[in-house]
Protein backbone atom coordinates (compact mmCIF):
# COMPACT_ATOMS: atom_id res chain seq x y z
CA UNK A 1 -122.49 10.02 27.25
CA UNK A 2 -123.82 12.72 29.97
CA UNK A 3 -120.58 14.63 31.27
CA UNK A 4 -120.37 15.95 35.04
CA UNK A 5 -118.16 18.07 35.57
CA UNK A 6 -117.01 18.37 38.52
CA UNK A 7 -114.99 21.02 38.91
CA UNK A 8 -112.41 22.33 41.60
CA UNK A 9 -112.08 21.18 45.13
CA UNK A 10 -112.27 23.80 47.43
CA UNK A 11 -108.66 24.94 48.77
CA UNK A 12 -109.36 24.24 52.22
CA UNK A 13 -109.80 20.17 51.13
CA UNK A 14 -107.16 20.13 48.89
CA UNK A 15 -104.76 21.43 52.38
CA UNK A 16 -106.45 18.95 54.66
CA UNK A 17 -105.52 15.91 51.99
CA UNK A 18 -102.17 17.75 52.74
CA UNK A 19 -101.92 17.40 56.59
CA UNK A 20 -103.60 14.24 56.23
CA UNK A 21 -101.19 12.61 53.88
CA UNK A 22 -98.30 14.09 56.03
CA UNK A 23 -99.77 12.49 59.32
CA UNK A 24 -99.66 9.21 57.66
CA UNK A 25 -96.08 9.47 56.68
CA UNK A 26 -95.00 10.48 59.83
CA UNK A 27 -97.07 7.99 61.46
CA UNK A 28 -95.45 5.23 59.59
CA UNK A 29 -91.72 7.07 60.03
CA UNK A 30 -92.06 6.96 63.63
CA UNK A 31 -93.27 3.49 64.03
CA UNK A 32 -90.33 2.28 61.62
CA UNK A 33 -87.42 4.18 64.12
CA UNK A 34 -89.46 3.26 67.35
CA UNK A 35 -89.42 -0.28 65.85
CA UNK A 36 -85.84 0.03 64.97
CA UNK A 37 -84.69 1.44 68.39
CA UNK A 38 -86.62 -0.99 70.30
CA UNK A 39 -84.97 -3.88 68.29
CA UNK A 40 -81.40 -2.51 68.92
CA UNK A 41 -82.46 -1.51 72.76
CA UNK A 42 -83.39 -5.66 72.98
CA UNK A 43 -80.59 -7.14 71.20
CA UNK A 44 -78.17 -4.59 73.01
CA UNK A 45 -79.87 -4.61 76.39
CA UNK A 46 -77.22 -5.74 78.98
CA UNK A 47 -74.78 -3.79 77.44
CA UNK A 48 -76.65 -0.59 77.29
CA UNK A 49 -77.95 -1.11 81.14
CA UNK A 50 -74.62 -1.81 82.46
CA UNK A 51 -73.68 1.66 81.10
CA UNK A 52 -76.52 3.60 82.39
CA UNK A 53 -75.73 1.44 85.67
CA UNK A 54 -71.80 3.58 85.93
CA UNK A 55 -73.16 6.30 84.60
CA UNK A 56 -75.71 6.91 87.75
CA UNK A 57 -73.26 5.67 89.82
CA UNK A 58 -70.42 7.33 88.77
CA UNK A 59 -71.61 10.79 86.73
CA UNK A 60 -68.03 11.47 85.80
CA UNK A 61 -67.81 8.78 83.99
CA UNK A 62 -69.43 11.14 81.16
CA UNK A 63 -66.66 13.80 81.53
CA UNK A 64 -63.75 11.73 80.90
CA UNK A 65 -65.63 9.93 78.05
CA UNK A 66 -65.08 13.78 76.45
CA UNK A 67 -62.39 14.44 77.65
CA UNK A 68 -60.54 10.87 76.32
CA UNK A 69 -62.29 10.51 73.34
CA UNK A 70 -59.25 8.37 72.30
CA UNK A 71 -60.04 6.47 75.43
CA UNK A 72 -56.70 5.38 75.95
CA UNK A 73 -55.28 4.36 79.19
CA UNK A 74 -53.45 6.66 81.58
CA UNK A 75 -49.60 5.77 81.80
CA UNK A 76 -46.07 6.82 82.62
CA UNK A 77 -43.02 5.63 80.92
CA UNK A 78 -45.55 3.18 78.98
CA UNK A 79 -46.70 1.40 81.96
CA UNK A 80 -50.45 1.67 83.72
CA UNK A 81 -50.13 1.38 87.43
CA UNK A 82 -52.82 -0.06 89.44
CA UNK A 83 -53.68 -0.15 93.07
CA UNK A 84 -55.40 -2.97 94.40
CA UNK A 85 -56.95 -2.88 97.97
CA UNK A 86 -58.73 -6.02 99.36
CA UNK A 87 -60.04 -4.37 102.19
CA UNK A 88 -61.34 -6.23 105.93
CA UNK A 89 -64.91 -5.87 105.99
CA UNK A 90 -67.52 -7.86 107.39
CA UNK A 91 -70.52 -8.45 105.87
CA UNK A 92 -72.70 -7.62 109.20
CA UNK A 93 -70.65 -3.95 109.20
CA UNK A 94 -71.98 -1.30 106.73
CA UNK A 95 -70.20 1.44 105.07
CA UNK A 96 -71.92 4.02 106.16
CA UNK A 97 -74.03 5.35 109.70
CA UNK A 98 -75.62 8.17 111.29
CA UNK A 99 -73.89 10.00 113.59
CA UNK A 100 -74.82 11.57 116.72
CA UNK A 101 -75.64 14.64 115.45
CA UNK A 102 -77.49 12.90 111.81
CA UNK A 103 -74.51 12.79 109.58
CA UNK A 104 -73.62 10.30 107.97
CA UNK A 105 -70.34 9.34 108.50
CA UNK A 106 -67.90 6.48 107.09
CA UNK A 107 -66.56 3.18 108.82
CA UNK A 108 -62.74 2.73 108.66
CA UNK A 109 -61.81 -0.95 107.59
CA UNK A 110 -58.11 -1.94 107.36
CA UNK A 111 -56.61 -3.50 104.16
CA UNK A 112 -55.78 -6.84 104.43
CA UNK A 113 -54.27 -6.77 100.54
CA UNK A 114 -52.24 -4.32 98.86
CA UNK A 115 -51.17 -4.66 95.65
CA UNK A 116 -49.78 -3.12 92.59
CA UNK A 117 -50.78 -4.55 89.30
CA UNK A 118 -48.54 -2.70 86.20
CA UNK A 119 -49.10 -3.47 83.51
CA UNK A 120 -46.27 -2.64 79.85
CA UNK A 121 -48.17 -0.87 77.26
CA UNK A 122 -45.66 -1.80 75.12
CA UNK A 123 -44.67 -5.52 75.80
CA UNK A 124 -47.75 -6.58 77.16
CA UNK A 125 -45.92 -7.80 80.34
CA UNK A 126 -47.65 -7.58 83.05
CA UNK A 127 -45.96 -7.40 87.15
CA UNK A 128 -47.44 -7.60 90.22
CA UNK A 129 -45.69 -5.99 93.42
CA UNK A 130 -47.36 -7.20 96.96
CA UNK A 131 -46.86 -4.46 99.93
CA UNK A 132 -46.95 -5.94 103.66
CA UNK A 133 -49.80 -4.50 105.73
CA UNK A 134 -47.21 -3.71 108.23
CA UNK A 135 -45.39 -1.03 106.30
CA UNK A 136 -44.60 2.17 108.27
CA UNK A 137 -45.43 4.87 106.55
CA UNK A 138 -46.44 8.89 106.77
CA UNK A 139 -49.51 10.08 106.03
CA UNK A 140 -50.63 13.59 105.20
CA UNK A 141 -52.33 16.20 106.96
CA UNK A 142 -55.82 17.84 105.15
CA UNK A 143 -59.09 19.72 107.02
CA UNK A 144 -59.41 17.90 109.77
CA UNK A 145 -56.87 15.71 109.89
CA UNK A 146 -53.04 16.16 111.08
CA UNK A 147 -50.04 14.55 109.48
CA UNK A 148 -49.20 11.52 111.34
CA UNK A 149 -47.82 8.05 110.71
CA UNK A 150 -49.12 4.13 111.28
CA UNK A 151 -49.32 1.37 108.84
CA UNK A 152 -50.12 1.63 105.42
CA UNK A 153 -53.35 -0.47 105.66
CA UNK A 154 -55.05 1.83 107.85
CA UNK A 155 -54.72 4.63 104.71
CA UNK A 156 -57.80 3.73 103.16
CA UNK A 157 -59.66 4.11 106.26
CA UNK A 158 -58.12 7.34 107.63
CA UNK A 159 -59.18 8.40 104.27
CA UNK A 160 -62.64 7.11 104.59
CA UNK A 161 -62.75 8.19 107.87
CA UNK A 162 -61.79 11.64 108.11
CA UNK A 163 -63.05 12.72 104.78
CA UNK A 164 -59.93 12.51 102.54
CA UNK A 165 -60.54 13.97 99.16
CA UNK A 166 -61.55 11.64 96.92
CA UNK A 167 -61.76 9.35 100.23
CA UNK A 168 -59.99 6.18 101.19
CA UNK A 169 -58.95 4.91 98.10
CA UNK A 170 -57.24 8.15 96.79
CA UNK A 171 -55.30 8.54 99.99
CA UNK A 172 -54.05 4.83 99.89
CA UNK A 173 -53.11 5.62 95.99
CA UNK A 174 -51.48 8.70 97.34
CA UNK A 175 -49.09 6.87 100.34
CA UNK A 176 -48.41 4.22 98.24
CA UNK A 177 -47.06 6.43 95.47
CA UNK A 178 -45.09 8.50 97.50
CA UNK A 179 -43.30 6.31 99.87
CA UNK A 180 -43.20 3.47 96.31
CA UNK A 181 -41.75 6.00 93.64
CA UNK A 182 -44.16 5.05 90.98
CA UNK A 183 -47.70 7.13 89.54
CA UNK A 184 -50.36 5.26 90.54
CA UNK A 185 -53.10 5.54 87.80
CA UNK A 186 -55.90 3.66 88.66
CA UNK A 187 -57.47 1.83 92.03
CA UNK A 188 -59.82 -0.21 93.13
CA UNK A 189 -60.65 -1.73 96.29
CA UNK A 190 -62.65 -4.81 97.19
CA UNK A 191 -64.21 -6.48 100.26
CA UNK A 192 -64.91 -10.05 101.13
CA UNK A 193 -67.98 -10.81 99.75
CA UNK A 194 -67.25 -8.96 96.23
CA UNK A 195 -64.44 -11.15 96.31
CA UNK A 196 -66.48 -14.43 96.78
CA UNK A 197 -68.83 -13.53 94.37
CA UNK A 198 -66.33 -12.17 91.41
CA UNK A 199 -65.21 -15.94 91.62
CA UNK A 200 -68.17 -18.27 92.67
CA UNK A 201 -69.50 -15.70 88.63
CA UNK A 202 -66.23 -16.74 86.92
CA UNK A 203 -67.42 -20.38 87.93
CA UNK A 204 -64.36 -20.95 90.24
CA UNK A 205 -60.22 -20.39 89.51
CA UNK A 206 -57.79 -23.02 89.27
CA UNK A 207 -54.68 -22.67 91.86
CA UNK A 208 -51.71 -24.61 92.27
CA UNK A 209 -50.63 -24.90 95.81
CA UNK A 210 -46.96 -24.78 96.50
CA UNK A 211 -47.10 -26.92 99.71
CA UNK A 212 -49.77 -28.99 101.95
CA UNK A 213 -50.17 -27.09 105.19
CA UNK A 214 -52.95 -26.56 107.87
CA UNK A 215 -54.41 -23.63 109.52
CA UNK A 216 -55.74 -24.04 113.12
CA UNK A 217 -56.42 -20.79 114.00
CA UNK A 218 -58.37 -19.37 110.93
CA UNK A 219 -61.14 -17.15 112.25
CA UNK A 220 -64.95 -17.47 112.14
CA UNK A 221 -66.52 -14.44 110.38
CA UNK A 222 -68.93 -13.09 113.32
CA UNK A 223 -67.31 -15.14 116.48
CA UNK A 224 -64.20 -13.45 117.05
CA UNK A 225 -65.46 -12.94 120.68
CA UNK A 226 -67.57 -15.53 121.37
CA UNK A 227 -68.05 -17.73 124.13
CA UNK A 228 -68.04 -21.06 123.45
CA UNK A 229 -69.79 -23.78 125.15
CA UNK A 230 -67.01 -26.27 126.13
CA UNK A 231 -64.79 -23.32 128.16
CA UNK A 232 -62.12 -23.17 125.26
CA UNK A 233 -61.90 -20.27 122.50
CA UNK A 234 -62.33 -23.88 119.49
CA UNK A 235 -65.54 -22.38 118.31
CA UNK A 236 -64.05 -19.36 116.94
CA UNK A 237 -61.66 -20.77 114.96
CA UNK A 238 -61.88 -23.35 111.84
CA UNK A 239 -59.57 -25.61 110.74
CA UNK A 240 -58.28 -25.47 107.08
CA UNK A 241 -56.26 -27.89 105.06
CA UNK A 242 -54.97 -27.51 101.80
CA UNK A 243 -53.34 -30.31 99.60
CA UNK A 244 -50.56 -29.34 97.61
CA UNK A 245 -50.79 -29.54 93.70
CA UNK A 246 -53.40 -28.47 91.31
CA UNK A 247 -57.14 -27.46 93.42
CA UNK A 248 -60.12 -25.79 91.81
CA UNK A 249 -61.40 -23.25 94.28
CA UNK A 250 -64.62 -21.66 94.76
CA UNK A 251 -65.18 -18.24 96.10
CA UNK A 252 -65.49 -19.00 99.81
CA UNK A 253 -61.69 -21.55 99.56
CA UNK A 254 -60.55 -18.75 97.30
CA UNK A 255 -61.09 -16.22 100.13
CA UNK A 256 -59.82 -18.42 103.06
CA UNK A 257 -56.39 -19.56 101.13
CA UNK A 258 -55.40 -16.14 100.32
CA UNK A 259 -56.51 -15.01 104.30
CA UNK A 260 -54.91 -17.91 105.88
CA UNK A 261 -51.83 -16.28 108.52
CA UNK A 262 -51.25 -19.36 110.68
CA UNK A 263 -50.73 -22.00 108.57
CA UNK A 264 -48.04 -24.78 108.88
CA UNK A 265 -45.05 -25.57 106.55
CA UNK A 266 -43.97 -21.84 106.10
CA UNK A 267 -47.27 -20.92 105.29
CA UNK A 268 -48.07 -18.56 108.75
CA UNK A 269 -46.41 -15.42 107.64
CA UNK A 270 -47.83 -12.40 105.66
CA UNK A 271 -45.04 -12.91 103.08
CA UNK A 272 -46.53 -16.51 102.28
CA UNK A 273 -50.04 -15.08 102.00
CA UNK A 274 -48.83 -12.51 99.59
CA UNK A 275 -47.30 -15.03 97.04
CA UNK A 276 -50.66 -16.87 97.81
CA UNK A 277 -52.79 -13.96 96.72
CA UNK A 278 -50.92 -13.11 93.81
CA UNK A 279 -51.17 -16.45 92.35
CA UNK A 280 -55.12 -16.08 93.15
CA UNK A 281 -54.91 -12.67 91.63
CA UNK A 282 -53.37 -14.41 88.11
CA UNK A 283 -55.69 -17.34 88.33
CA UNK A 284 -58.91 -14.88 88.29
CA UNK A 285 -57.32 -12.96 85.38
CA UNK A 286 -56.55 -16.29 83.78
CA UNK A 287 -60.58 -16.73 84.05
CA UNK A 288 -61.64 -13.31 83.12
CA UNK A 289 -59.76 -12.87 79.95
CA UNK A 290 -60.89 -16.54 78.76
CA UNK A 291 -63.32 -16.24 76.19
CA UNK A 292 -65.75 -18.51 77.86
CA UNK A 293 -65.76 -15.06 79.81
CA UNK A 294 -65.21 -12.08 77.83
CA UNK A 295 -67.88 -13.08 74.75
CA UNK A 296 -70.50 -14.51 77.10
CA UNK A 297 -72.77 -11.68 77.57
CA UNK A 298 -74.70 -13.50 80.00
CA UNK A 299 -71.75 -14.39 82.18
CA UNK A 300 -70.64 -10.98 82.03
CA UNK A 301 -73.00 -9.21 82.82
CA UNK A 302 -74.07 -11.38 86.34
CA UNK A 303 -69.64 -10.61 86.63
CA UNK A 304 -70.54 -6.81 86.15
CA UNK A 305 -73.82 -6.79 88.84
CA UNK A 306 -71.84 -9.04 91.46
CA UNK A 307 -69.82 -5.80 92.22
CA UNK A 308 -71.99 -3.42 93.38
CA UNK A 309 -71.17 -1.38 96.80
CA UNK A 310 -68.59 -4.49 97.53
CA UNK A 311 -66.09 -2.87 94.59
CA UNK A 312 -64.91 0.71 94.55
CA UNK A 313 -62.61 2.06 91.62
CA UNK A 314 -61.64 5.26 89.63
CA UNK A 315 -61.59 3.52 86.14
CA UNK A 316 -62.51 5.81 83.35
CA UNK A 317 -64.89 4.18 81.81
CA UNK A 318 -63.69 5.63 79.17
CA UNK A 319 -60.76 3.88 78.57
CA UNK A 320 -63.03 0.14 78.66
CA UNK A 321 -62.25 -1.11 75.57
CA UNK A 322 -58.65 -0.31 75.47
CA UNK A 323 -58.47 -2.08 78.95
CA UNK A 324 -60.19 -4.60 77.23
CA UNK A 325 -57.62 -5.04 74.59
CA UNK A 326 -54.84 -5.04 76.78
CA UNK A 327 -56.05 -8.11 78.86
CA UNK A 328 -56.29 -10.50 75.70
CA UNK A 329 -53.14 -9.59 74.73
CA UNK A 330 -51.45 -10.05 78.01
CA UNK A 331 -49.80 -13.92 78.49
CA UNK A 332 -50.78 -14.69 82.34
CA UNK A 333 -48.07 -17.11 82.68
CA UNK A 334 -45.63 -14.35 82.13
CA UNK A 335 -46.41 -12.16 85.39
CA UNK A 336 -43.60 -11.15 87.29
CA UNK A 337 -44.02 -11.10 90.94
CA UNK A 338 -41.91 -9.68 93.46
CA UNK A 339 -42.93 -9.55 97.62
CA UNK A 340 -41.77 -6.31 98.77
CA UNK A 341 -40.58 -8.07 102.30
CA UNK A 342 -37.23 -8.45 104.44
CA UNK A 343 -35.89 -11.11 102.50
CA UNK A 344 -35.67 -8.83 99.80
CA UNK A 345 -32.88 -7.13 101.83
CA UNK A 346 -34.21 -3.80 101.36
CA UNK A 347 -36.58 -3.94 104.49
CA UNK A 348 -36.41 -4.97 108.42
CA UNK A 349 -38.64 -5.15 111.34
CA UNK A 350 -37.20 -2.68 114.03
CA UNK A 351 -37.97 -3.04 118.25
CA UNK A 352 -41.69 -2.93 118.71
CA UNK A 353 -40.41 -0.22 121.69
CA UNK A 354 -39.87 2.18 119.12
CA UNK A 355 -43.58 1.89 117.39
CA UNK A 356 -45.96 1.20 120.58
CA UNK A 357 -45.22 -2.57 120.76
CA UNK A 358 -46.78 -2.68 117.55
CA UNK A 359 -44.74 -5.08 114.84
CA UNK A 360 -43.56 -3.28 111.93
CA UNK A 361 -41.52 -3.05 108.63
CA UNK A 362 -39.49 0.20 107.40
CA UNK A 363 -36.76 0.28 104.83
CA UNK A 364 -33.22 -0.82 106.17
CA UNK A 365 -31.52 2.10 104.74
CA UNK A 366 -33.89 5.01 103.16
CA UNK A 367 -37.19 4.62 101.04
CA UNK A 368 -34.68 6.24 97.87
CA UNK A 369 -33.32 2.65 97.71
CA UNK A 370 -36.54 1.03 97.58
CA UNK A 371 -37.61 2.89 94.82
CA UNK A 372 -35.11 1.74 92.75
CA UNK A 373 -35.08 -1.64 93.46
CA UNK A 374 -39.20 -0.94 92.46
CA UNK A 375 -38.44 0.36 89.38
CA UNK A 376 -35.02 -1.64 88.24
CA UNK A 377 -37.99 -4.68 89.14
CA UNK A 378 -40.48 -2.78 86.76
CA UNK A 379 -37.79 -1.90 84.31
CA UNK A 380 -35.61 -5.56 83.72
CA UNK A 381 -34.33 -5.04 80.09
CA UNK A 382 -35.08 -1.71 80.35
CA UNK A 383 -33.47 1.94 81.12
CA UNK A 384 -34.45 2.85 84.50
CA UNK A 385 -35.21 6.72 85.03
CA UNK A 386 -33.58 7.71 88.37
């Protein structure tokens, strides 16, 4: 047998085998986490967007992530307050313009709902306390703006307005929670269309209406001046009927039952259309909870993009999944509800002399009493903390 021998490879091959061998492994390492990522990025996508989605919206978001790591929910006395603002805006009327000088500046829109939604940490119990629009109130004075007074649904636009900080919504959380006693924790506000299309994505809400009545006077988005062909003012108005009993309502009936101010059978006041929204208000939550809801990503998600500019809020998204958790543990049917309106005793509507002919509602004795009717209502069962 001949023998070659072949000796020793030069140092400089034996290091490139090296490099080479390395490149292969870190080839095939790469591939295997891109692989892995890109499989959790697919199955996880609507999740993960939706976050990124807040997060470029609302950078702050990331702070109080760190700085709630617990994420649990803000409270007092074991109950998370809630403001919510359903605010008058038209869908031909943007939030924002250019000034004369280039600015941009802010349109003002009323609130045509304001409610507080607290909910017990604790018990789970959940209450829901509707303010009249007409409520006198003061509001405070900041650069630019003096102390004054007017009607508490004109705080989120004074605050939008005139460059509040935080803007409208943290001066409406701010009035309500002085003049009301209570923290508020949380807001959000919401316009028409967000409204319609929070419920046409929950597939509709199930109301029962109290009474039949009729609305002649209900007003046509976009015609409230118009000049209508046969000499009368008919063409600006619609006519809407509701039967009494159990309805299924989609997000354009949804929006005109809980707007309706003129209807028949003690139905035309703004105390009626309170006790009207709340029930909508419970009949969404109802939905939303449901877990034809809540584990339907798909569903969710289209909930979570129907928001956009048409809802506002100061939720730390941090505290999501303890939100979460609250909600399926609440019982809807056991909301209390309470009007804050003269038949409570507490308020009264005073000479429109006094107030620029204006119609109003101030406390019949001082706000102090108010606030602890408020809290003896948030409180039943409980010690009350005067």
């Amino acid at each position: 047998m001949r023998y070659i021998d072949l000796g020793l490879l030069p140092q400089s091959q034996i290091e490139q085998k090296r490099k080479t061998r390395k490149r292969i492994i870190l080839f095939l390492a790469s591939f295997l986490i891109v692989s892995i990522v890109g499989y959790v990025g697919y199955a996880f996508y609507w999740p993960i967007s939706n976050i990124l989605g807040q997060i470029f919206k609302n950078p702050g978001v990331v702070l109080s992530f760190f700085k709630e790591p617990s994420s649990a929910l803000k409270s007092t006395d074991g109950k998370t307050n809630i403001l919510l603002l359903g605010i008058d805006k038209r869908a031909n009327v943007p939030y924002t313009f250019n000034g004369p000088n280039g600015k941009q500046e802010h349109n003002g829109f009323l609130s045509d709902t304001i409610i507080i939604i607290s909910a017990d940490l604790n018990t789970k119990q959940v209450s829901l306390i509707s303010i009249p629009r007409d409520i006198w109130v003061s509001f405070p004075s900041w650069t630019g703006f003096h102390a004054s007074e007017g009607k508490i649904n004109s705080a989120y636009s004074l605050g939008d307005s005139y460059g509040y900080p935080g803007g409208g919504l943290a001066l409406a959380e701010r009035v309500v929670s002085e003049h009301l006693g209570i923290p508020i924790h949380y807001g959000a506000r919401i316009d028409f269309e967000g409204f319609k299309q929070v419920i046409n994505t929950l597939g509709g809400i199930d109301i029962t209406v109290d009474k039949t009545f009729d609305d002649y006077n209900y007003p046509v988005e976009g015609k409230e001046t118009a000049f209508c062909p046969d000499g009368t003012f008919n063409c600006r108005f619609l006519h809407l009927h509701f039967d009494a009993g159990p309805n299924h309502m989609d997000g354009d009936t949804a929006l005109k039952y809980v707007r309706s101010r003129t209807g028949t059978n003690g139905e035309g006041s703004d105390f009626a259309r309170a006790r009207r929204q709340q029930k909508v208000i419970q009949a969404v939550f109802k939905e939303a909870i449901s877990l034809n809801t809540l584990l339907n990503p798909a569903k969710l998600k289209s909930l979570l993009e129907s928001l956009g500019q048409s809802v506002e809020t100061n939720f730390d998204f941090a505290t999501s999944t303890a939100a979460i958790k609250l909600a399926k543990q609440i019982t809807v049917d056991n909301m209390k509800t309470f009007v804050l309106d003269p038949s409570t005793g507490l308020m009264y509507s005073p000479s429109p002399d006094a107030y620029g002919g204006a119609y109003v509602i101030i406390p019949k004795n001082s706000w102090q009493e108010v606030q602890l009717k408020i809290k003896e209502f948030l409180f039943q069962n409980q010690s009350v903390k005067r």
